[in-house]
Protein backbone atom coordinates (compact mmCIF):
# COMPACT_ATOMS: atom_id res chain seq x y z
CA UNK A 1 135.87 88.85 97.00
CA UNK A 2 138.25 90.28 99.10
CA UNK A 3 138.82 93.35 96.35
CA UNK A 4 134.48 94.20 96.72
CA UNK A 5 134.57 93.95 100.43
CA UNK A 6 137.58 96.69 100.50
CA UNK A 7 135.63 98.79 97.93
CA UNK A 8 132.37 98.63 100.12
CA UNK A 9 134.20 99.84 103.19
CA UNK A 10 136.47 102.18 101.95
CA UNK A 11 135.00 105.87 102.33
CA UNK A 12 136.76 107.04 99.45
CA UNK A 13 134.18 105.84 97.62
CA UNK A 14 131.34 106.90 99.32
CA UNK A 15 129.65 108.62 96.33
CA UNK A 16 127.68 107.91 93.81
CA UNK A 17 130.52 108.25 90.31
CA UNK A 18 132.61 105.59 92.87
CA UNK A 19 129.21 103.34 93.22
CA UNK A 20 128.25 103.37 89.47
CA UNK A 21 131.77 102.75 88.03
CA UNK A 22 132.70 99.80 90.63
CA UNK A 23 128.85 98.16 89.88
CA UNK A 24 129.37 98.44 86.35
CA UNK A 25 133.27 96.79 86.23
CA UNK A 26 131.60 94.01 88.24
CA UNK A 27 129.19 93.40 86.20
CA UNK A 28 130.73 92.74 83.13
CA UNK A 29 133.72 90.42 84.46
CA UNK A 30 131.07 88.03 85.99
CA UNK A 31 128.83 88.17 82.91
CA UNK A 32 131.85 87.80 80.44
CA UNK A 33 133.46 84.97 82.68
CA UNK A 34 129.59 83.50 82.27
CA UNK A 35 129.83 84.40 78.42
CA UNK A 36 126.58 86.53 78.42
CA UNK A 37 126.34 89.94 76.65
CA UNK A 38 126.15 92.88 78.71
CA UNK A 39 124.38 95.90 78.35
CA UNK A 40 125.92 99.11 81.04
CA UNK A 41 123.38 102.21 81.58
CA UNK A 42 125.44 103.88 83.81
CA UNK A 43 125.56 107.74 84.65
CA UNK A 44 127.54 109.64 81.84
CA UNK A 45 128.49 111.68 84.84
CA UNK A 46 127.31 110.63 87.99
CA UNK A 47 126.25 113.30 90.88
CA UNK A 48 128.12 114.48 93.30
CA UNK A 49 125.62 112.56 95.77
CA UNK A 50 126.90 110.53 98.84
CA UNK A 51 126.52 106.55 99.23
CA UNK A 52 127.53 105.49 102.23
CA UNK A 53 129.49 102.49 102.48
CA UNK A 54 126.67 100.11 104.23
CA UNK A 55 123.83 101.25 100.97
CA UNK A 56 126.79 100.46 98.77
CA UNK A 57 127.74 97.43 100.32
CA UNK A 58 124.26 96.21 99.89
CA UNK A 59 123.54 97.07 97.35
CA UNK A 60 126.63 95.26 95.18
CA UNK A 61 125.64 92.10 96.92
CA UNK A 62 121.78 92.60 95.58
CA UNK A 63 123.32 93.07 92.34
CA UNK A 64 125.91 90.23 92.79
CA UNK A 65 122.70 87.71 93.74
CA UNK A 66 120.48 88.45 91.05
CA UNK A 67 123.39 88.30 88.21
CA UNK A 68 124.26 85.32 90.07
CA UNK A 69 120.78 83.63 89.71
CA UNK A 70 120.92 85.06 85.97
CA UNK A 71 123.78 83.39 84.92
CA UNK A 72 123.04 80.11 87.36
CA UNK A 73 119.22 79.20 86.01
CA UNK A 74 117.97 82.31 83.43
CA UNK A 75 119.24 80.81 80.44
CA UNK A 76 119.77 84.42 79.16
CA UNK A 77 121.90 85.29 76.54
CA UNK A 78 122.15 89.52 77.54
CA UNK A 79 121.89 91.14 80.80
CA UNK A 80 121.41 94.68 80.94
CA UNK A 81 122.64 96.66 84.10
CA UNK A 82 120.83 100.28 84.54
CA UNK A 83 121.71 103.05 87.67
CA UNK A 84 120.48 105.98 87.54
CA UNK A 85 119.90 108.76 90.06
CA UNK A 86 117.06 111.40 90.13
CA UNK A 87 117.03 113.88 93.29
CA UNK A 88 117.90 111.72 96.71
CA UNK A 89 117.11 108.49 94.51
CA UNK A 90 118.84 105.67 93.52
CA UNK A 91 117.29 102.87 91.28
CA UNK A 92 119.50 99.89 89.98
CA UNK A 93 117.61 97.69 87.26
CA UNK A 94 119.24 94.14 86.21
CA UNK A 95 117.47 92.71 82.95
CA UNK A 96 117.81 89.91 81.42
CA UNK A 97 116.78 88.03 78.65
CA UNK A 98 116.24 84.61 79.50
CA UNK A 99 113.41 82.33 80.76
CA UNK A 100 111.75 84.14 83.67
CA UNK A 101 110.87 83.21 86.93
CA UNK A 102 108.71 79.72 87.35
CA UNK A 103 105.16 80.40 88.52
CA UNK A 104 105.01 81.11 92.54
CA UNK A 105 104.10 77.61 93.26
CA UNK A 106 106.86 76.28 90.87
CA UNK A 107 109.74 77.81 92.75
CA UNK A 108 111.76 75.35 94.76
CA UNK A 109 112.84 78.30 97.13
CA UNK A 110 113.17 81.70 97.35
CA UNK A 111 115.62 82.30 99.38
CA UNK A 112 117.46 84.77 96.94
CA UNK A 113 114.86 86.63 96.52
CA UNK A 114 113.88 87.21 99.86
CA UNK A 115 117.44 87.92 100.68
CA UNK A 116 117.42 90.49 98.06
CA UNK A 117 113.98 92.46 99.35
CA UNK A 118 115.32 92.16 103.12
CA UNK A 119 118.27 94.17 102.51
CA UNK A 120 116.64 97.01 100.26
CA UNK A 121 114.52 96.68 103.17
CA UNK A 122 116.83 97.28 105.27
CA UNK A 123 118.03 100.48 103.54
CA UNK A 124 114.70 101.77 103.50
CA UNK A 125 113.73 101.30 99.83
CA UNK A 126 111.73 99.11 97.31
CA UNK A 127 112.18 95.82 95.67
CA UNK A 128 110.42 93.91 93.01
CA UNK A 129 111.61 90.94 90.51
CA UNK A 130 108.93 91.54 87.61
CA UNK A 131 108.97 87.89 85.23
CA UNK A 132 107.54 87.01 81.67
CA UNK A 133 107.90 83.76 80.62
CA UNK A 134 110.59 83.26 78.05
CA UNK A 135 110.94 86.61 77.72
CA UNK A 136 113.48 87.31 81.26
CA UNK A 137 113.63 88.93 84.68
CA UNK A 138 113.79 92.35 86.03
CA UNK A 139 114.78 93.24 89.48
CA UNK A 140 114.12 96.88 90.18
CA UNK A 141 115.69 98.36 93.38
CA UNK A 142 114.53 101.91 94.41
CA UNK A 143 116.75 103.44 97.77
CA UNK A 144 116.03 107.19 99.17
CA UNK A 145 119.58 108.32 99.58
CA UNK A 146 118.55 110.98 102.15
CA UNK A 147 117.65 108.09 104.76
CA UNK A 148 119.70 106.91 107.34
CA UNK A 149 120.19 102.96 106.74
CA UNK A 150 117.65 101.04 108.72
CA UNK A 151 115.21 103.84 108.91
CA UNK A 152 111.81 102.72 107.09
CA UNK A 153 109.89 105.03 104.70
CA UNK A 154 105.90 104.63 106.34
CA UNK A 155 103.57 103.45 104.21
């Protein structure tokens, strides 16, 4: 842990190649420690476009819950992590494969979840966990990278 939180703070890395290579490394040593299959969209070349270190901070550890909750109740045998940038914006996908979500009134807690959609939130973007069942998860993230964190796009 101590290696990520370095990483986040560091502003070395406060761009987007830095954010894309370190998300994708992470993901597949905890999905091959889990022994799932992992599938990397990642930016051939990722833009010159600044990430600054609290956006990238949250943004690994809304990554690092939902592979978490993947490998801890999905029953999914391939994840698939996809970042990709278009103008000032970032969108993260995590996929997987496995049983979906229980219905709404099913789910013991949410707490994940509603960690998840506080800090995109937060950074002033969008969140959704889409479910089919037996056919997996998706949790889309959308963040404006032109937006100070903790400013709110109106709606």
């Amino acid at each position: 842990n101590m290696r990520e939180e370095v990483w986040a703070m560091n502003p070395q890395h406060d761009n987007m190649e830095s954010s894309a290579s370190f998300l994708g490394q992470y993901t597949e040593q905890y999905l091959a420690a889990a022994g799932l299959r992992c599938r990397l969209e990642l930016p051939v070349q990722a833009p010159a476009y600044p990430v600054n270190s609290q956006t990238r901070h949250q943004l690994y550890l809304v990554m690092k819950e939902a592979l978490h909750n993947i490998v801890r109740h999905a029953r999914a045998t391939e994840v698939r992590l996809r970042l990709e940038q278009e103008q000032a914006e970032l969108r993260l996908t995590v996929e997987d494969d496995g049983c979906g979500l229980p219905p709404d009134g099913a789910r013991a807690t949410e707490h994940g979840l509603d960690n998840m959609k506080k800090r995109v939130a937060d950074l002033g973007g969008e969140f959704s966990a889409t479910t089919r069942p037996n056919q997996g998860t998706c949790v889309a993230i959308r963040l404006p990278l032109n937006r100070s964190p903790g400013s709110r796009q109106s709606t």
